[in-house]
Each structure stands twice: as C-alpha cells, then as structure tokens.
Protein backbone atom coordinates (compact mmCIF):
# COMPACT_ATOMS: atom_id res chain seq x y z
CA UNK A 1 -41.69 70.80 -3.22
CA UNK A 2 -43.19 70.01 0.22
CA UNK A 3 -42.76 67.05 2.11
CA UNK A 4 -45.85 64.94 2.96
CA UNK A 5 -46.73 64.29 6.22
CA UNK A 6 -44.65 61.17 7.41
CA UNK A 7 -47.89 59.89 8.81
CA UNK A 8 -49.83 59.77 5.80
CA UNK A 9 -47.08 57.83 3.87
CA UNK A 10 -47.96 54.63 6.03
CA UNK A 11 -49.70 51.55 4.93
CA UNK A 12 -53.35 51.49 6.38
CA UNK A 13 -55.19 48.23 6.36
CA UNK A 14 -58.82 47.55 6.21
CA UNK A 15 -61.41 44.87 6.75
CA UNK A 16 -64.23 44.59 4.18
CA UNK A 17 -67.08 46.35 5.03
CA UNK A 18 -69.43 44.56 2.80
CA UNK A 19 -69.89 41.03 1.01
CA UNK A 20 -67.59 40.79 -1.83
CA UNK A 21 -65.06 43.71 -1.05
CA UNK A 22 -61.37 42.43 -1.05
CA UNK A 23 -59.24 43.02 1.81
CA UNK A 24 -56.67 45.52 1.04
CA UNK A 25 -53.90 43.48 2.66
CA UNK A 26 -51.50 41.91 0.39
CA UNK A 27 -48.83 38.85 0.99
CA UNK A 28 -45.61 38.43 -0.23
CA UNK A 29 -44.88 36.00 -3.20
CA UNK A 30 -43.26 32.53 -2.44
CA UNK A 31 -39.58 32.48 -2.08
CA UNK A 32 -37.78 30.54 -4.66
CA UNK A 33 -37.12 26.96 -3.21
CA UNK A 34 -33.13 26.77 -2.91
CA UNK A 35 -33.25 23.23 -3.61
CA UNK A 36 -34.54 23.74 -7.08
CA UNK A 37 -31.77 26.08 -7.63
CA UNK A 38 -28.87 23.38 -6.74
CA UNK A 39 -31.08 20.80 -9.47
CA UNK A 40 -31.20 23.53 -12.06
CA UNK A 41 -26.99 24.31 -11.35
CA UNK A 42 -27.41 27.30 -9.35
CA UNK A 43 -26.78 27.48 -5.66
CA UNK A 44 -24.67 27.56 -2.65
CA UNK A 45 -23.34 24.05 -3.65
CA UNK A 46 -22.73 24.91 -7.35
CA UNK A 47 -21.22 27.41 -6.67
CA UNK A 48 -18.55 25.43 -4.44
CA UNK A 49 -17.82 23.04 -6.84
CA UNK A 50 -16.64 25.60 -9.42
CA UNK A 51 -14.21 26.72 -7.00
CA UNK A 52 -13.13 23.43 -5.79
CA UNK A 53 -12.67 22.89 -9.39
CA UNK A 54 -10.47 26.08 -9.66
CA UNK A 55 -6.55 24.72 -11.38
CA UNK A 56 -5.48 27.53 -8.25
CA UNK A 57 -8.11 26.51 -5.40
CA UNK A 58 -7.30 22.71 -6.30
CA UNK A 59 -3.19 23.35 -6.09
CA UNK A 60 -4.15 25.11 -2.46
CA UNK A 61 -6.07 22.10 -1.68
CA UNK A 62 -3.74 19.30 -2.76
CA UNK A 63 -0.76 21.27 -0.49
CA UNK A 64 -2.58 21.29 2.15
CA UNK A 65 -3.59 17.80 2.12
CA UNK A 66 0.07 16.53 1.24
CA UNK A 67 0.87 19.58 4.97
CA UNK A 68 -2.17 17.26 7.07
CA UNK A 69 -0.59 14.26 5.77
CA UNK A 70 2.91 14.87 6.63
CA UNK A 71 2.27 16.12 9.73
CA UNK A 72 0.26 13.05 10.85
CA UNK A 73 3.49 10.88 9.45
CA UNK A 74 5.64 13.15 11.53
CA UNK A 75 3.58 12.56 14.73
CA UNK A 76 3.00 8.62 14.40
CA UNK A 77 4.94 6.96 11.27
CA UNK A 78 2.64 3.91 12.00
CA UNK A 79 0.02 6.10 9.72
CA UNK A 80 1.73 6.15 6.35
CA UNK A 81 0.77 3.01 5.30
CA UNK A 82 -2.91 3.79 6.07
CA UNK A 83 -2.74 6.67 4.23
CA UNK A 84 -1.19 5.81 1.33
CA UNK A 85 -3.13 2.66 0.95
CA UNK A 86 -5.55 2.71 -2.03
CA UNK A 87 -5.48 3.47 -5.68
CA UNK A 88 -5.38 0.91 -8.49
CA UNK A 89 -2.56 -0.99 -7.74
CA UNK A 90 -3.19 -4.28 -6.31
CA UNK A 91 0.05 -6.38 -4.91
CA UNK A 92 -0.09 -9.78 -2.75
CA UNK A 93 2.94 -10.69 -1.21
CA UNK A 94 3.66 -14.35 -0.74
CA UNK A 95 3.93 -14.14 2.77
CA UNK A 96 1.61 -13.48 6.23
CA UNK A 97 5.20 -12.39 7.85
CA UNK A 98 5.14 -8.66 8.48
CA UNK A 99 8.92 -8.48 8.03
CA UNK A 100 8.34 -9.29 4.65
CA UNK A 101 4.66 -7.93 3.67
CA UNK A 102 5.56 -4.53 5.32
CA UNK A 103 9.11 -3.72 3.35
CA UNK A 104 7.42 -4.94 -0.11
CA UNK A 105 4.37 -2.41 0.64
CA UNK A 106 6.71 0.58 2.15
CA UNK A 107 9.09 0.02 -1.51
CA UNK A 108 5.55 -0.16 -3.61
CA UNK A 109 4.06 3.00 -1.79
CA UNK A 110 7.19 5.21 -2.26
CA UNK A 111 7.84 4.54 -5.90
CA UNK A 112 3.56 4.48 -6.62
CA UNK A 113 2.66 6.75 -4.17
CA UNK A 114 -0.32 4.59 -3.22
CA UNK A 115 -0.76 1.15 -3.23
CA UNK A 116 -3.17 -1.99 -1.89
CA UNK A 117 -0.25 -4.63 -0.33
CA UNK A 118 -1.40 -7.91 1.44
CA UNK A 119 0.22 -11.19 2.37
CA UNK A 120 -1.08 -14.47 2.31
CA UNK A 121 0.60 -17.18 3.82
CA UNK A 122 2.26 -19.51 0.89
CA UNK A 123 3.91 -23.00 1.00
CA UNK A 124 7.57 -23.44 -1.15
CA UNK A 125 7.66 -27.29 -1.18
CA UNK A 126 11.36 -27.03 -1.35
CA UNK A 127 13.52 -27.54 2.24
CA UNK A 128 13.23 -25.26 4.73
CA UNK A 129 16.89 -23.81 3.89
CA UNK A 130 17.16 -23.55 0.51
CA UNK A 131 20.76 -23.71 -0.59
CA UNK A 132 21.75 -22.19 -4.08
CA UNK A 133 20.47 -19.26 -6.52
CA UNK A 134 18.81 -22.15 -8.36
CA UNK A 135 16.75 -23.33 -5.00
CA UNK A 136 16.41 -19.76 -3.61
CA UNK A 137 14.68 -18.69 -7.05
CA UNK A 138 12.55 -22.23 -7.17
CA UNK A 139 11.31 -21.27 -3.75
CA UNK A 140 10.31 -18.30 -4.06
CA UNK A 141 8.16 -19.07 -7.88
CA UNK A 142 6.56 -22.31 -5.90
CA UNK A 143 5.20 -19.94 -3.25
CA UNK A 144 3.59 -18.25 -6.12
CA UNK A 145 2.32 -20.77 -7.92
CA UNK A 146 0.64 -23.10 -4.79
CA UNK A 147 -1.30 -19.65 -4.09
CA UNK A 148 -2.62 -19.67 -7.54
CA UNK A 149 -2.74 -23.72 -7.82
CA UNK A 150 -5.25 -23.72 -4.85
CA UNK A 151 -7.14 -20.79 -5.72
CA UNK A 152 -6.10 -18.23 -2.48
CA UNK A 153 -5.32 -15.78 -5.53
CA UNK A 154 -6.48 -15.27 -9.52
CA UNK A 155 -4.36 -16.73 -12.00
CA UNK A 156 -3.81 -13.09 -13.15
CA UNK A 157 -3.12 -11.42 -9.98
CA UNK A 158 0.10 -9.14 -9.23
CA UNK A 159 2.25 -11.01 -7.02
CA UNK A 160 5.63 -10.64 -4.92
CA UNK A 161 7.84 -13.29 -3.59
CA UNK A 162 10.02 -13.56 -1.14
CA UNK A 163 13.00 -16.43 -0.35
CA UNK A 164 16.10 -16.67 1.68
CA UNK A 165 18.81 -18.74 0.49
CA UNK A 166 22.62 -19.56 1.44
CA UNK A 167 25.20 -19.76 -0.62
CA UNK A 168 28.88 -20.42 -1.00
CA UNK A 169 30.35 -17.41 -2.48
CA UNK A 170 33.92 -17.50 -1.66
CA UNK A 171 35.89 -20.89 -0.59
CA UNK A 172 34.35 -22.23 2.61
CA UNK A 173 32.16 -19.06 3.15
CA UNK A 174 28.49 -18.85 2.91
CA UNK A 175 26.38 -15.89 3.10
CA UNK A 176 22.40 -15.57 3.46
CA UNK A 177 20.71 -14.08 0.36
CA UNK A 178 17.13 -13.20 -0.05
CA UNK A 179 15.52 -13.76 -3.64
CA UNK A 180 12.81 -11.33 -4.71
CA UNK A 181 10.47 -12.50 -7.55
CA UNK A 182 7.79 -10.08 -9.30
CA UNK A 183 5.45 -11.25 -11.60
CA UNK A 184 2.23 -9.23 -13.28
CA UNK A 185 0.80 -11.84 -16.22
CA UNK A 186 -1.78 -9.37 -17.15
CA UNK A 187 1.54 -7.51 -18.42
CA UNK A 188 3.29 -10.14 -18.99
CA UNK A 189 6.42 -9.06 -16.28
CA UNK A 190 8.62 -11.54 -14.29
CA UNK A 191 11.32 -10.02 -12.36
CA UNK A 192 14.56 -11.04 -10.05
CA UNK A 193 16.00 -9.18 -7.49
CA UNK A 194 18.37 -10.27 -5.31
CA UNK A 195 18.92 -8.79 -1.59
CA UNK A 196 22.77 -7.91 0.31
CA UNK A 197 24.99 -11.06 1.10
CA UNK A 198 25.17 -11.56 4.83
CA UNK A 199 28.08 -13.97 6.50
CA UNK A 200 26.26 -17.07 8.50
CA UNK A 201 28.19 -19.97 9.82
CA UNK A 202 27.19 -22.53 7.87
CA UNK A 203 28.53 -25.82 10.36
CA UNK A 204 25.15 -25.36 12.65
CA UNK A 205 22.68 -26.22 9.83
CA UNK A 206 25.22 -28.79 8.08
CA UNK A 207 25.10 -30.97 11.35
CA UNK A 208 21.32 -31.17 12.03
CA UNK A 209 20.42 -32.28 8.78
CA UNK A 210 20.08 -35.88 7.79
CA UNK A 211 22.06 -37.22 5.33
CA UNK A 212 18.94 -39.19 4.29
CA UNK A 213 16.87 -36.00 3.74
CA UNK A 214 14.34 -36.20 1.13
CA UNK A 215 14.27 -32.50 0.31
CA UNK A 216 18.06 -32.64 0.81
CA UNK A 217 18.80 -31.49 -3.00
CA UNK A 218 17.53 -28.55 -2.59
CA UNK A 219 18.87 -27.36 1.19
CA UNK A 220 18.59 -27.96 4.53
CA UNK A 221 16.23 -29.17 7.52
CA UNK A 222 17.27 -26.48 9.71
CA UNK A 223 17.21 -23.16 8.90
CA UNK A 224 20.19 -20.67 9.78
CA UNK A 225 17.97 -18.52 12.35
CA UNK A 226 16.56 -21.48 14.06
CA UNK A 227 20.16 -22.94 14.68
CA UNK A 228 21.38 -18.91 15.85
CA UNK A 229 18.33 -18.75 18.13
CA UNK A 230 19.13 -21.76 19.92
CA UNK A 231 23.04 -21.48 20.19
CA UNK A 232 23.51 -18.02 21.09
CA UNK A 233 21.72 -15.03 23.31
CA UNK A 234 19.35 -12.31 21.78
CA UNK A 235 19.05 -13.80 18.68
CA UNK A 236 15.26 -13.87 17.05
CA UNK A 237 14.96 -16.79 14.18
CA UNK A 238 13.41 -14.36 11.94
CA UNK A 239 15.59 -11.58 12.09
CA UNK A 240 19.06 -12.38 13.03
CA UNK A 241 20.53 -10.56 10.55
CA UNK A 242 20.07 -6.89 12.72
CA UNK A 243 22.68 -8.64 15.03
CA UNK A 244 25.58 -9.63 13.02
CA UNK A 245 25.08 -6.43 10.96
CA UNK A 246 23.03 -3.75 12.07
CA UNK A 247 20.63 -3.79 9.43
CA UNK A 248 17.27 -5.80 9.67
CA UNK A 249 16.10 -8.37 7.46
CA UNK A 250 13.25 -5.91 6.59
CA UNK A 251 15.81 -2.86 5.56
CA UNK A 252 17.51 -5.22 3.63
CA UNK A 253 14.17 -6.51 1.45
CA UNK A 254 13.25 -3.34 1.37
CA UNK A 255 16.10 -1.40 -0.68
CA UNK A 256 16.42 -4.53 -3.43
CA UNK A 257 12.31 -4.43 -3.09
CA UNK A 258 12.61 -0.70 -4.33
CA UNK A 259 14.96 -0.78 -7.22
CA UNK A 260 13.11 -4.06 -8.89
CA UNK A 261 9.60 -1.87 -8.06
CA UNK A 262 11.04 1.15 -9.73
CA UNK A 263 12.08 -1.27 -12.59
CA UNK A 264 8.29 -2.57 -12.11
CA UNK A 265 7.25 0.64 -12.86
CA UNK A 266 9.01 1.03 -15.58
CA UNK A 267 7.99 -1.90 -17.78
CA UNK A 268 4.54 -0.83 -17.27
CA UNK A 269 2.54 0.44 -20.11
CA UNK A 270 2.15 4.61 -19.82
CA UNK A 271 -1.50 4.49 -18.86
CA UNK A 272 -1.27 2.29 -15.81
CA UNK A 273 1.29 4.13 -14.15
C-alpha cells in the first residue's frame, strides 16, 4: 500500500463554531492516586516489605547489621553496651558502683545477647567488712531485700547482688572473696556464685576495729581497701585487687558473673530465653 502523507496523520484541533458543538480536544483520564495503591497492598512500599521479608534478603540484612555493629565495637568498645542494650530482659544490680553494675551487664549481654542492666544504690546493714561465707552471703541478700523493703524495686523484679567478704582459708591466711547472689521470684531462681580468692593482710583491718563494735559479729569497721589506700602508694579503695594481682575487681566479678548467668539461663523456662 501507500503511505499517507505524514502531515495528514496529525491531530488537528478546533474551536466550536456554533452554540452547542463540542470541542474536539480531549484530556487524559486521572492517574491512579499511588497512595490508594499502598492502602489497597500494592505499591512501592508493599512491594519493599515483601522483600525485606525475604528468609534470603533478611539473612543479608541481619549480616550486615551484626558487620555495622562490629565495626562500631572495633572503633570505640565504649558502644557495645549501647548497642546491645534492650530486649526483654530486665536486671538491677544492687549497686550504683560501675565496677560492679558494668561486669554484671557485660556477663548478662554476652550470654543473652541483649539485655536492660541498672544499679541502684543498696544498703547491707551488716559491717562494712563482712568476714565469713555466712556474712558475705547475708550481705549481699540484705542489699536485695532493703531495695524491695523500701520500694526502689518490685517485689518481683530480677535482681543481682554483689558482696566482698574475707575469709580465713588456710591457717593465719585470709583472702578477699566476692559473693554473687541471683534471684528471679517470678521463676522462682536464687543463685550463688562465688568470685577468685585474693591474699589481703588481714592485721590492718584487725587493729582499727573496736573491740566494742556493734556490727562486730559479722566483720569489720574498716574495710581492706580503705586500710591499703591509706598505708601504701597507688592503691584505689575500690579496686586494689589490679595491684596485688593484675586482674581488676571488675574482671574478676565478671567471669563468676558469667558462669552463674549462663546457669541463669539455663533454669529458665524455653520461651523466655
């Protein structure tokens, strides 16, 4: 056949020439409002949710996340416990002392991944250096119970406490011990854990406290770092134990911390953990 002239194949428009004689110019229809497409599951946005909901897209996701995160660790290893604070575990520690509240939340967050830790500041009614298992583990149950007795936490809350003792565990040689107590009533758990023996000399407590001291049955006036601090050089009250052996006091509440949380864990029922 023949081609038609190119010309002739264009749209023409016209004005009416009379009263009552449409105009031969047409407009396009609407366009389909794209937010009634997302309401009726359609859409850019629906679409990206069934991917993000992908078993393979979500297994890309989650390693990259777990890349970010360990590569903001790496960089400043001040960040983990930011990061890994949340989910549904809730713990106070009996204790505003970051020595303590930060090796209880470090042992929580690497056996549960992600935990909520906090300290509150607790009273033990006992002496100031307990001596004995039997005052060490008293001490560390009253700070528990004076933060339920007046209210600071819920009768039912998780709670972890912490309480250094000395004891003499060889003839005329005492070593500092730090009691660990876990208890979860809403699970009904109550757990001991006991920290590394560390050698103190003993005589510089003995001889500043009273004979007449009322809290004398269960230990001392004077505690073991406030007698170090004052007789010898470099030596912080509150964590004397990184100079007679290397390790801190927070290393060392840390590892028993972790092996009573793993046990924790354990005695939990399947659809907590």
């Amino acid at each position: 056949g023949v081609l038609a002239d190119p010309i002739t194949q264009q749209t023409t428009f016209s004005t009416p020439l009379a009263p009552g004689t449409g105009s031969a110019i047409t407009f396009p229809e609407d366009c389909e409002d794209p937010r009634a497409s997302t309401a009726q599951g359609g859409g850019l946005w629906a679409f990206i949710k069934g991917v993000a909901e992908n078993p393979m897209v979500k297994s890309v996701l989650d390693k990259t996340k777990h890349s970010v995160e360990t590569m903001i660790t790496t960089l400043d290893p001040g960040m983990v416990p930011y990061i890994k604070t949340g989910g549904e575990l809730d713990i106070v520690v009996t204790s505003n002392k970051e020595v303590k509240v930060a090796a209880i939340r470090d042992a929580f967050q690497e056996v549960f991944g992600m935990a909520v830790v906090t300290g509150e500041a607790a009273q033990s009614n006992i002496a100031p250096q307990p001596v004995g298992y039997a005052a060490g583990l008293k001490g560390a149950q009253e700070r528990i119970d004076s933060l339920r007795r007046t209210g600071v936490i819920h009768e039912k809350q998780p709670a972890v406490s912490v309480e250094n003792f000395i004891e003499e565990l060889l003839p005329d040689k005492w070593f500092d011990i730090g009691c660990l107590i876990i208890e979860d009533p809403i699970n009904g758990i109550h757990l001991e854990a006991f920290t590394q023996a560390t050698p103190v000399p003993l005589q510089y407590a003995k001889s500043l406290t009273p004979q007449d001291y009322n809290l004398r049955w269960s230990g001392l006036l004077v505690t073991v770092g406030e007698v170090l601090e004052k007789s010898m050089l470099n030596v912080s009250r509150s964590d004397w134990h990184m100079v007679f052996t290397g390790m801190s006091r927070r290393q060392m509440i840390y590892s028993a911390a972790k092996v009573k949380v793993g046990m924790y864990k354990q005695h939990l029922p399947p659809k907590t953990i």
